[in-house]
Structures are given as C-alpha cells and as structure tokens.
N, C-alpha and C. Protein backbone atom coordinates (compact mmCIF):
# COMPACT_ATOMS: atom_id res chain seq x y z
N UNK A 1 -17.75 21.71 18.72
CA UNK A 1 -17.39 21.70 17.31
C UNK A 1 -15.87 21.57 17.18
N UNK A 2 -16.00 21.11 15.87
CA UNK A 2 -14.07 20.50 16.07
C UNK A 2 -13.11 21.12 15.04
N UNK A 3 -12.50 21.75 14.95
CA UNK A 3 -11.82 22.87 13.80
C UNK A 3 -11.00 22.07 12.99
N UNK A 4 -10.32 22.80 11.87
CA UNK A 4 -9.13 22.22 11.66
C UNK A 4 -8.13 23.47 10.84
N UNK A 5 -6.60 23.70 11.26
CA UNK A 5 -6.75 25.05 11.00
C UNK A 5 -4.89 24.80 10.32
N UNK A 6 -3.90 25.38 9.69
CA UNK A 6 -2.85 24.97 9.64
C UNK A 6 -2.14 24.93 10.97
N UNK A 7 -1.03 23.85 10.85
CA UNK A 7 -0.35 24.19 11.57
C UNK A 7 0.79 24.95 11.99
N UNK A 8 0.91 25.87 13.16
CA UNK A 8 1.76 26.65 13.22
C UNK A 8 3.11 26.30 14.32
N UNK A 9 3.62 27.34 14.77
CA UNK A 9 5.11 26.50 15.36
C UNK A 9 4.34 26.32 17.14
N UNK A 10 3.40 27.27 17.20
CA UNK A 10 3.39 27.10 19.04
C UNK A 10 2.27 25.66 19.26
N UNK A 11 1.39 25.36 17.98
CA UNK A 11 0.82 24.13 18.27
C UNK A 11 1.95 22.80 18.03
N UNK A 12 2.70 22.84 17.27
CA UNK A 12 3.84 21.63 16.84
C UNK A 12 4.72 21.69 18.54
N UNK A 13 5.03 22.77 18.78
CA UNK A 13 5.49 22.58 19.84
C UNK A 13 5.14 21.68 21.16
N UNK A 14 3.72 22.43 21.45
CA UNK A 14 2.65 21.61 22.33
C UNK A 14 2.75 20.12 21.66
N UNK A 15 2.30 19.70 20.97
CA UNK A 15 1.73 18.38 20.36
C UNK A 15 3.45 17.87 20.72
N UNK A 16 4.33 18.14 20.08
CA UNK A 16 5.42 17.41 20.34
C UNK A 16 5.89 17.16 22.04
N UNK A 17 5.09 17.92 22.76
CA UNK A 17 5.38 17.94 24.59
C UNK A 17 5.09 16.69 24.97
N UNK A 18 3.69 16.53 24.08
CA UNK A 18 2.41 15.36 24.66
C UNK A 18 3.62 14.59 24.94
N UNK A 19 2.97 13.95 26.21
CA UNK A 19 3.38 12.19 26.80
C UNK A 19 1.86 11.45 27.06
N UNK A 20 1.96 10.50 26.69
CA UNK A 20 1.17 9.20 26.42
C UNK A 20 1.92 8.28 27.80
N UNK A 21 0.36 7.81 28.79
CA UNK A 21 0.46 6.75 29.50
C UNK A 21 0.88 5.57 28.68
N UNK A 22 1.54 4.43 29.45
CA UNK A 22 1.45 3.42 29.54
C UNK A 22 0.61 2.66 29.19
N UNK A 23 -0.03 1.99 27.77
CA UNK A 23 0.96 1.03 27.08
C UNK A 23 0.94 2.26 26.03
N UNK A 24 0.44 3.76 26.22
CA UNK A 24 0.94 4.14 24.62
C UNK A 24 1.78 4.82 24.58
N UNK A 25 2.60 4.79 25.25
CA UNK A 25 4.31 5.64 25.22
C UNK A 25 4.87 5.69 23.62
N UNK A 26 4.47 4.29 22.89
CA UNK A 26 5.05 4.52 21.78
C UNK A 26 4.53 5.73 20.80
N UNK A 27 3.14 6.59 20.92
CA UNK A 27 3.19 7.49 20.77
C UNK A 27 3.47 8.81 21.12
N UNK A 28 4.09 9.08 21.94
CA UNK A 28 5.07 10.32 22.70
C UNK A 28 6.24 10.70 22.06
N UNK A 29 5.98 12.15 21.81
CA UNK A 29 7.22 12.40 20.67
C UNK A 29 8.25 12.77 21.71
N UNK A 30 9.47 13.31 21.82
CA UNK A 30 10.42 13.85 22.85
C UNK A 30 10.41 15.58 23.07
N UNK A 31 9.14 16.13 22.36
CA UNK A 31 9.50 17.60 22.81
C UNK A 31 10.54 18.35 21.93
N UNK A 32 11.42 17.57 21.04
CA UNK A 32 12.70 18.49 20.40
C UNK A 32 12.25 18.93 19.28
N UNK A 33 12.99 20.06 18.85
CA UNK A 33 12.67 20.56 18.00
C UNK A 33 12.63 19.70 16.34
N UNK A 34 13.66 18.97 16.42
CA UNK A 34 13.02 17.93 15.09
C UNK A 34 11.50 17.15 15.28
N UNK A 35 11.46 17.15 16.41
CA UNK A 35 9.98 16.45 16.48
C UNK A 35 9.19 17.50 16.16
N UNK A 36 9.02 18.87 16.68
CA UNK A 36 8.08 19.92 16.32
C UNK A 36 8.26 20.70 15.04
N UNK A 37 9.46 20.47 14.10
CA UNK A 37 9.92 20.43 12.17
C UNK A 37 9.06 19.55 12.06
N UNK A 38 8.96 18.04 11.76
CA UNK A 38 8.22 17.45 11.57
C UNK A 38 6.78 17.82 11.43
N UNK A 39 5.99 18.29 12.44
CA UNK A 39 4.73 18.44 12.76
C UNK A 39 4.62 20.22 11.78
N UNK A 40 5.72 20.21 11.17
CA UNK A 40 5.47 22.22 10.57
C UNK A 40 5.89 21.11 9.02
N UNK A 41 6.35 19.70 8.48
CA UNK A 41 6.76 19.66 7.36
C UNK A 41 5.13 19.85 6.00
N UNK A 42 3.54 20.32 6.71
CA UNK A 42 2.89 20.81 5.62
C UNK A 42 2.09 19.13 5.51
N UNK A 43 2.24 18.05 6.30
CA UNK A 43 1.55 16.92 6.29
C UNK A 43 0.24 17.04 7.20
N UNK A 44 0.76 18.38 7.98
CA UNK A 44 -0.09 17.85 9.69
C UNK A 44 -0.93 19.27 9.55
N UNK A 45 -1.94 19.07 10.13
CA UNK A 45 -2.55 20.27 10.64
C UNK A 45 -3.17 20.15 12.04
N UNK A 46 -3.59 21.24 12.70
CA UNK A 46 -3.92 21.26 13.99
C UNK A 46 -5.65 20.96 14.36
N UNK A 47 -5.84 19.81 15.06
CA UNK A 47 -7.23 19.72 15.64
C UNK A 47 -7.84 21.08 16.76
N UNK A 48 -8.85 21.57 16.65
CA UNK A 48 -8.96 22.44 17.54
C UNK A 48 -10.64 22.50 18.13
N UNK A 49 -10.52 22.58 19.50
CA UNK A 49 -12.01 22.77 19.92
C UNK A 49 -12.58 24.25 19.82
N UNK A 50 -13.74 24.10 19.96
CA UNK A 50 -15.00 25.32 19.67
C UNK A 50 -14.01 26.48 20.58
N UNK A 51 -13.41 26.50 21.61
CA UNK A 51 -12.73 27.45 22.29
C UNK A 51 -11.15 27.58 21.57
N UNK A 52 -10.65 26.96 20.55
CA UNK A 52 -9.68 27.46 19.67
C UNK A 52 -8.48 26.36 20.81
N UNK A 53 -8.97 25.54 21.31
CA UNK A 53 -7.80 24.94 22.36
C UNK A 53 -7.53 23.46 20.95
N UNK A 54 -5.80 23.25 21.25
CA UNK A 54 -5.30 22.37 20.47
C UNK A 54 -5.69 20.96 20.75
N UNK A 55 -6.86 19.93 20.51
CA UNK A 55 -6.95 18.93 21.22
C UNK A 55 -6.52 17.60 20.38
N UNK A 56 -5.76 17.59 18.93
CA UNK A 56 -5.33 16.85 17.88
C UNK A 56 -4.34 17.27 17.04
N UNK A 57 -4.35 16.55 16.21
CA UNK A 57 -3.46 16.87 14.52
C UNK A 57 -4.35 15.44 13.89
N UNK A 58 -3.78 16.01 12.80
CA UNK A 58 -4.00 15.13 11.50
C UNK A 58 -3.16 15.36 10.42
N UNK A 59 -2.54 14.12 9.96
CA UNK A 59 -1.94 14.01 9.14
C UNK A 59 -2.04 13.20 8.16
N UNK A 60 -1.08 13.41 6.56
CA UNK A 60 -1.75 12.37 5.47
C UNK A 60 -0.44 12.50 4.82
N UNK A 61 -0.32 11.71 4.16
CA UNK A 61 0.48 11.09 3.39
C UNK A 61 1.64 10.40 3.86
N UNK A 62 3.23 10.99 3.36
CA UNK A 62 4.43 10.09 4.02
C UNK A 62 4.26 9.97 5.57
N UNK A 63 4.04 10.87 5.84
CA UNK A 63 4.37 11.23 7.41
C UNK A 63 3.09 10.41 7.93
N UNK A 64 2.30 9.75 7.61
CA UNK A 64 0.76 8.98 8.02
C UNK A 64 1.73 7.68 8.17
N UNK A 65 2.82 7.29 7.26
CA UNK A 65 3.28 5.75 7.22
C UNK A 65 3.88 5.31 7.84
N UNK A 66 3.91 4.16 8.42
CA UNK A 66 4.58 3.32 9.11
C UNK A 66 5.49 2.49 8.13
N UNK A 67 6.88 2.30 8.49
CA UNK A 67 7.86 1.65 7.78
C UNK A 67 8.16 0.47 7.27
N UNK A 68 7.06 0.14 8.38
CA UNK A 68 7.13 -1.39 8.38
C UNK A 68 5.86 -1.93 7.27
N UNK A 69 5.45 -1.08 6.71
CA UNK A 69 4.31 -1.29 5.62
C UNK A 69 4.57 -1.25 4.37
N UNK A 70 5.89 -0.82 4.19
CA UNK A 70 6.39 -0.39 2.78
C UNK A 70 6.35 -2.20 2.63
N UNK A 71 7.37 -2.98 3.34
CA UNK A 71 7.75 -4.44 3.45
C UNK A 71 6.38 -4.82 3.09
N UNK A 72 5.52 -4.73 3.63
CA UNK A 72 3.82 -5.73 4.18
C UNK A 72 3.21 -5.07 2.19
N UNK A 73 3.51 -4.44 1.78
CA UNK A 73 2.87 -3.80 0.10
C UNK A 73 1.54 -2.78 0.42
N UNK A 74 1.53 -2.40 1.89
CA UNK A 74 0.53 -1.80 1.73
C UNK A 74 -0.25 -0.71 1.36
N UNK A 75 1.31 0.11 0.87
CA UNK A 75 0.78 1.47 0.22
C UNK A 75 0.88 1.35 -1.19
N UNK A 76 0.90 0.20 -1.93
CA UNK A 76 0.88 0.15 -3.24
C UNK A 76 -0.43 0.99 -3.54
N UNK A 77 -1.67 0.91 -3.06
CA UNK A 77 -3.02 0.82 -3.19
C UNK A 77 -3.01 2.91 -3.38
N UNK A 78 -2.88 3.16 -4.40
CA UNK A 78 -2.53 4.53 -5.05
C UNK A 78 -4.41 5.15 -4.57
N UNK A 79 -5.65 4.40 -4.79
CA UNK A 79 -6.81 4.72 -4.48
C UNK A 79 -6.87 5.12 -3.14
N UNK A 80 -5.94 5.62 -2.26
CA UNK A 80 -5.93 5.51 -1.25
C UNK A 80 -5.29 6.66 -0.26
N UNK A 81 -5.87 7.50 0.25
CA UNK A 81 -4.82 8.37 0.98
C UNK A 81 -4.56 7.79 2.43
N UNK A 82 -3.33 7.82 2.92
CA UNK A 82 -2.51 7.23 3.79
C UNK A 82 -2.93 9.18 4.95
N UNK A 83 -3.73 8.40 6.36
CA UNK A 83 -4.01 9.30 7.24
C UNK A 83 -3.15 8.87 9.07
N UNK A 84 -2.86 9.73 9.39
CA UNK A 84 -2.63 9.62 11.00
C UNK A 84 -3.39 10.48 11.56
N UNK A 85 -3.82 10.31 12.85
CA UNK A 85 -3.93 11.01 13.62
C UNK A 85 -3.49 11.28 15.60
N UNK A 86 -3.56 12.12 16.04
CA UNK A 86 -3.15 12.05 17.60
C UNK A 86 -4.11 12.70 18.10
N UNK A 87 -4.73 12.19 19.11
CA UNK A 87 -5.70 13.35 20.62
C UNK A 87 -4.85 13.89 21.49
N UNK A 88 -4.88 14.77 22.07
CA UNK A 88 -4.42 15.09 23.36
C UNK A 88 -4.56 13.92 24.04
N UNK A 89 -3.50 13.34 24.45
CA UNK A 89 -3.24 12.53 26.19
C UNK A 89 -4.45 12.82 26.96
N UNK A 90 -4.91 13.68 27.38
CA UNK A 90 -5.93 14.00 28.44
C UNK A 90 -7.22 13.74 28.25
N UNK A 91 -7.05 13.70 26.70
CA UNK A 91 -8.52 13.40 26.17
C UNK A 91 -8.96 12.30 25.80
N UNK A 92 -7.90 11.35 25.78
CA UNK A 92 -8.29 9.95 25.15
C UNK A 92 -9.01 8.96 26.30
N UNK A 93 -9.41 7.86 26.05
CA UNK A 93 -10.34 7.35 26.94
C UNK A 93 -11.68 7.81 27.36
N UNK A 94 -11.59 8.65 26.99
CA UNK A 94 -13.38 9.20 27.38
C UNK A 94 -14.60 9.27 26.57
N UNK A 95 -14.48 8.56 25.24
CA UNK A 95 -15.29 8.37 24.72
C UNK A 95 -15.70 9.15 23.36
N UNK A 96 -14.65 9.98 23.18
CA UNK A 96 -14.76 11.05 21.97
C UNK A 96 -13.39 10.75 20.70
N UNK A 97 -13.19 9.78 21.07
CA UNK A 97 -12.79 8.95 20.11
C UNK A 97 -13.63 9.01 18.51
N UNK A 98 -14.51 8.13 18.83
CA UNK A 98 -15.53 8.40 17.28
C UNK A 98 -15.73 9.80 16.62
N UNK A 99 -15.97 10.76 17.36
CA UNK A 99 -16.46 11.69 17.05
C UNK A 99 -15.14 12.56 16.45
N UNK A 100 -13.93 12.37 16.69
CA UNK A 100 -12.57 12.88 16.38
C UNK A 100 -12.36 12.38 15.37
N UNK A 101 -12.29 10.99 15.07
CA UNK A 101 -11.91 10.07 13.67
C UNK A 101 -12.78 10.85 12.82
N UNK A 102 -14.20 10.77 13.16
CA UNK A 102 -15.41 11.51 12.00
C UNK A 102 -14.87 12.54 11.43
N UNK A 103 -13.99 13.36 12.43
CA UNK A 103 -13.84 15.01 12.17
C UNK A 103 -12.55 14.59 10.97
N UNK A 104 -11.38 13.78 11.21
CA UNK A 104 -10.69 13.39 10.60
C UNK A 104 -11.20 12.94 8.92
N UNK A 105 -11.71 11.69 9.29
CA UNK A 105 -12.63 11.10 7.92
C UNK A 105 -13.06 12.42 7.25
N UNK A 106 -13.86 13.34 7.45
CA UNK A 106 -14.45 14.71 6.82
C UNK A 106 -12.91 15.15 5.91
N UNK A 107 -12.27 15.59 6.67
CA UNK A 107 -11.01 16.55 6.62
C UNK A 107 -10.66 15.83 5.07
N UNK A 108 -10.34 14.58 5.47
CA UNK A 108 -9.28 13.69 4.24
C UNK A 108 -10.24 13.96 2.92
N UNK A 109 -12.30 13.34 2.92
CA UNK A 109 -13.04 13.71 2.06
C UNK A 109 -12.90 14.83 1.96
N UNK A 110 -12.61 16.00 1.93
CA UNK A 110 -12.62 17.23 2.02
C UNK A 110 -11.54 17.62 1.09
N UNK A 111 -10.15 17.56 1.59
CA UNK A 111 -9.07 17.88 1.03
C UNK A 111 -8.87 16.71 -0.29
N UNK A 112 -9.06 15.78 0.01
CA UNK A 112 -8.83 14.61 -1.06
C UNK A 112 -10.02 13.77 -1.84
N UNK A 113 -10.73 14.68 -2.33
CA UNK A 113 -12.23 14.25 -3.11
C UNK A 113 -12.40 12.74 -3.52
N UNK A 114 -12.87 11.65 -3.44
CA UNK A 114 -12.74 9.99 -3.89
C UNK A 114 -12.20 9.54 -3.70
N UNK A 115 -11.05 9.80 -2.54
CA UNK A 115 -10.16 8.73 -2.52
C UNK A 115 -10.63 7.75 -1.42
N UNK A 116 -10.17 6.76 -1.21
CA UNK A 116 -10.12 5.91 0.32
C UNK A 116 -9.31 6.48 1.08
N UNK A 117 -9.58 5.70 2.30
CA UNK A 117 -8.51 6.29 3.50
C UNK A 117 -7.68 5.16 3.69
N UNK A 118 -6.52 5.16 4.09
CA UNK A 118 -5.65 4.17 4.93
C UNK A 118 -5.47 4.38 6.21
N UNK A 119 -5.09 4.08 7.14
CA UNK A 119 -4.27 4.36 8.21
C UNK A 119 -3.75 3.10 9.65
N UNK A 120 -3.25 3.46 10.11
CA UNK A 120 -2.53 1.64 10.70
C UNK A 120 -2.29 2.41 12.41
N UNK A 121 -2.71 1.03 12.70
CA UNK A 121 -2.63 1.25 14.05
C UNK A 121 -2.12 0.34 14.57
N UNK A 122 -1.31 0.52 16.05
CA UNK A 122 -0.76 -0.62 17.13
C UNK A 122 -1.55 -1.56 17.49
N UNK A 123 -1.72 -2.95 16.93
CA UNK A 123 -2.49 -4.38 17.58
C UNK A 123 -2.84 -3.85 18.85
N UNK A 124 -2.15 -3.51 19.83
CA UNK A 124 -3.11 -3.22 21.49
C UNK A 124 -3.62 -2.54 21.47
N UNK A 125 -3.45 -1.16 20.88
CA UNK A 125 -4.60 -0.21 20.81
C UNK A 125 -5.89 -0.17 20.28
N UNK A 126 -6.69 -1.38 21.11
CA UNK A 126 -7.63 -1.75 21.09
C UNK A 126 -9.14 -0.98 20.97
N UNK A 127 -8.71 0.02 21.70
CA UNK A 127 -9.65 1.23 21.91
C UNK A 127 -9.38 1.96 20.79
N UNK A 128 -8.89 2.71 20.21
CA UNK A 128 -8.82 3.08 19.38
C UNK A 128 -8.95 2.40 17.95
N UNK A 129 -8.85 0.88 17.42
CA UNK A 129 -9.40 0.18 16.77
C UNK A 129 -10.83 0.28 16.76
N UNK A 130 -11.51 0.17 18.02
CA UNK A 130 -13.10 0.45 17.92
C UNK A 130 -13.24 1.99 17.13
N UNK A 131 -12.91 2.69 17.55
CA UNK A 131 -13.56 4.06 17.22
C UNK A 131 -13.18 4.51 15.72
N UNK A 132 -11.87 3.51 15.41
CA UNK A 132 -11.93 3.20 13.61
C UNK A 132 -13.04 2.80 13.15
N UNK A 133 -13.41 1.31 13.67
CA UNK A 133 -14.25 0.59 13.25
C UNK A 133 -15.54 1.31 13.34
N UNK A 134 -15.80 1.88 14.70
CA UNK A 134 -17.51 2.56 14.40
C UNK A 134 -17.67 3.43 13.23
N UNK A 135 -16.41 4.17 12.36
CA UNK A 135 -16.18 5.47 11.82
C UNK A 135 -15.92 4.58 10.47
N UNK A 136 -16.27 3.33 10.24
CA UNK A 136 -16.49 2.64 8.90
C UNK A 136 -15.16 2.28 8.62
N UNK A 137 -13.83 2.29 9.34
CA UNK A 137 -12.92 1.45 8.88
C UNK A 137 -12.75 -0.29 8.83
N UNK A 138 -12.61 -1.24 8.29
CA UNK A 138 -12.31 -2.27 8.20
C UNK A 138 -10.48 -2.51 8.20
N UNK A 139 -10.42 -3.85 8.85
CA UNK A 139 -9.34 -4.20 9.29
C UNK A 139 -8.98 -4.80 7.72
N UNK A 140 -7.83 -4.87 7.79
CA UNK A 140 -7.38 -5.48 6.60
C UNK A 140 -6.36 -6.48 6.22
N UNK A 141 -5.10 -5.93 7.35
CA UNK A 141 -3.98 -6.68 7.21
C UNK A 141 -3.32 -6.46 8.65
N UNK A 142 -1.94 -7.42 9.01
CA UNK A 142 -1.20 -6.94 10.01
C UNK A 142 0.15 -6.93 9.73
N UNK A 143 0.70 -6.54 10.19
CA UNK A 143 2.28 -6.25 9.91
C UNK A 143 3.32 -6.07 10.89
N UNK A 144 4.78 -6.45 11.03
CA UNK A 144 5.38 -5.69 12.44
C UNK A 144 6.29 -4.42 11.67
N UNK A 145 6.77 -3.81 12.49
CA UNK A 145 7.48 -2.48 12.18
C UNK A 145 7.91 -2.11 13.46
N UNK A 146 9.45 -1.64 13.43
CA UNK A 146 10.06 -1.63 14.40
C UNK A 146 9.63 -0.07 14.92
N UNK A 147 9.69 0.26 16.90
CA UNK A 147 9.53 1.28 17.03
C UNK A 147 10.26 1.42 17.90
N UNK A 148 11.28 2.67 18.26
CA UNK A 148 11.99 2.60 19.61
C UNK A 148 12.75 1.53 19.47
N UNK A 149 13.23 0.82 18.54
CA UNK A 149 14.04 -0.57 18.21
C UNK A 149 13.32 -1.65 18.52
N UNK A 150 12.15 -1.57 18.68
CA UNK A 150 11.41 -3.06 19.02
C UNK A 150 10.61 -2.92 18.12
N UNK A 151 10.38 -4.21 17.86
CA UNK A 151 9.76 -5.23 16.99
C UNK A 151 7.88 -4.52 17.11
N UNK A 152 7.11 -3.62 16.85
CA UNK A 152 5.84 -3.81 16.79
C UNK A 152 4.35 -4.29 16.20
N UNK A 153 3.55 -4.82 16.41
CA UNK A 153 2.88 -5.11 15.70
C UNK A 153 1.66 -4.10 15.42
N UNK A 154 1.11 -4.26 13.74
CA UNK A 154 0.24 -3.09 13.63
C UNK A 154 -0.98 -3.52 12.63
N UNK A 155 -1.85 -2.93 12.98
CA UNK A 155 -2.71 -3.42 12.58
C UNK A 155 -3.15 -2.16 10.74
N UNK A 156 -3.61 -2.63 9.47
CA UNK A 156 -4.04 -2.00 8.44
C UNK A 156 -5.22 -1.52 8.54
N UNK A 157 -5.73 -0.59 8.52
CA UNK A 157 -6.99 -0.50 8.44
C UNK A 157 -8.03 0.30 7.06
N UNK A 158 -9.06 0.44 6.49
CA UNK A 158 -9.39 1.27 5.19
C UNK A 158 -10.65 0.88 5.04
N UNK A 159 -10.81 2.70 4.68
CA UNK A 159 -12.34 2.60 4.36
C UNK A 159 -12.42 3.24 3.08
N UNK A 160 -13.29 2.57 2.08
CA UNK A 160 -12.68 3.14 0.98
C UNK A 160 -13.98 3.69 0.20
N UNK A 161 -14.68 4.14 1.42
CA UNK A 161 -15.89 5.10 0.31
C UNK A 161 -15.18 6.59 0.44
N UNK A 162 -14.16 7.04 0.82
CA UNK A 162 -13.89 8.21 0.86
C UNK A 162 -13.66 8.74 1.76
C-alpha cells in the first residue's frame, strides 16, 4: 500500500541525496540544502510504503513546471493541475511504475476535485512515458527547456478526466 503523508525536513533531505543512473542524472538533485527548502516549499509531499519507508514525492503546481513550457503555452490550460513526480533510484525499472503514477493520479483527484492533470516528461524517458500512458495520460505536445545548461527535450502529457 502506498501512503502519502506531508512533507517533513528528514524526508526532503533523503529525496534531495537521491542520484539517478545514467541517462537520468538530469533528475538528481545535489543534496544541498536549497534543494531540500524546495522539497519543504508546501508543493511536495512524501510517497511512502506500507512499512512507512520514503519511496517518492509528489508534487503540483509551480514547482511541477518546466520552464521551458511557459514559451511552448502550455500552462495556459487553467482546467488543469500541473503534477511531478520522483521514485526512489532503486526502485525504478522494476515495474511499479504504473502502480506509483495511479497512487499519484488518486492524490491530485483527491486534493484537486475535476480538474485534469498535466505533467511533462524527458523525450528519452521512455519508460516512464509508458507507465503515463498505461495510467490514461495522452501525449500532447513537445517542447525543449534548458537543463544543467543544455538544451532538453520534453515531452507534454494530460489526462483530463481528473
């Protein structure tokens, strides 16, 4: 079973440690304490398994956006709450992908009654595109947005029964 609980400073901490293999480095925060402010600014809350262990976050609104989307018009769409999310490093690839987005999708219907979802992902992160897509997101648009000073490309995604 998959929790979801506020977040506090010793989970922002952890989550900001995570390092991400190769090709997803671009999600690896640096561990500093502005990275773990961030994760306490009231956007994010903590994913948690049936044993109370930190295995996510989720986040919605500013802090869900990518910069490079303001340019692309894609948050005009006000019907819409703008979501991120992260797994634990250790956990990704194994197939619990779907079942994490679901827990996510719930959360947003939950806290945000009718709205759609948004949320944008890296063109290679291919795997994780599926486990959008099984979880009823549709692709929508693409866009680049710089990360680490490079140029990235990203993919739109939205499901807009809620």
């Amino acid at each position: 079973m998959i929790s979801v609980s506020s977040m506090n400073e010793e989970d922002a901490a952890a989550i900001a440690a995570w390092r991400y293999p190769h090709p997803y480095e671009l999600y690896s925060m640096d561990g500093s304490e502005e990275d773990a402010a961030e994760l306490l600014n009231g956007d994010y809350v903590s994913v948690k398994d049936a044993e109370g262990r930190v295995i996510g976050f989720f986040c919605t609104g500013i802090s869900a956006r990518v910069p490079g989307g303001y340019a692309a018009g894609i948050y005009e769409d006000e019907t819409l709450v703008d979501f991120g999310l992260g797994m634990k490093p250790e956990l990704t690839g194994q197939g619990q992908g779907s079942r994490f987005v679901g827990a996510g999708v719930d959360y947003v219907r939950r806290t945000f009654p009718g709205k759609g979802v948004r949320l944008v992902v890296a063109s290679f992160n291919e795997r994780a595109i599926r486990a959008y897509e099984k979880a009823g997101f549709e692709r929508t648009c693409v866009f680049d947005s710089p990360v680490h000073g490079e140029k990235t490309r990203f993919v739109c995604m939205v499901r807009r029964d809620g």
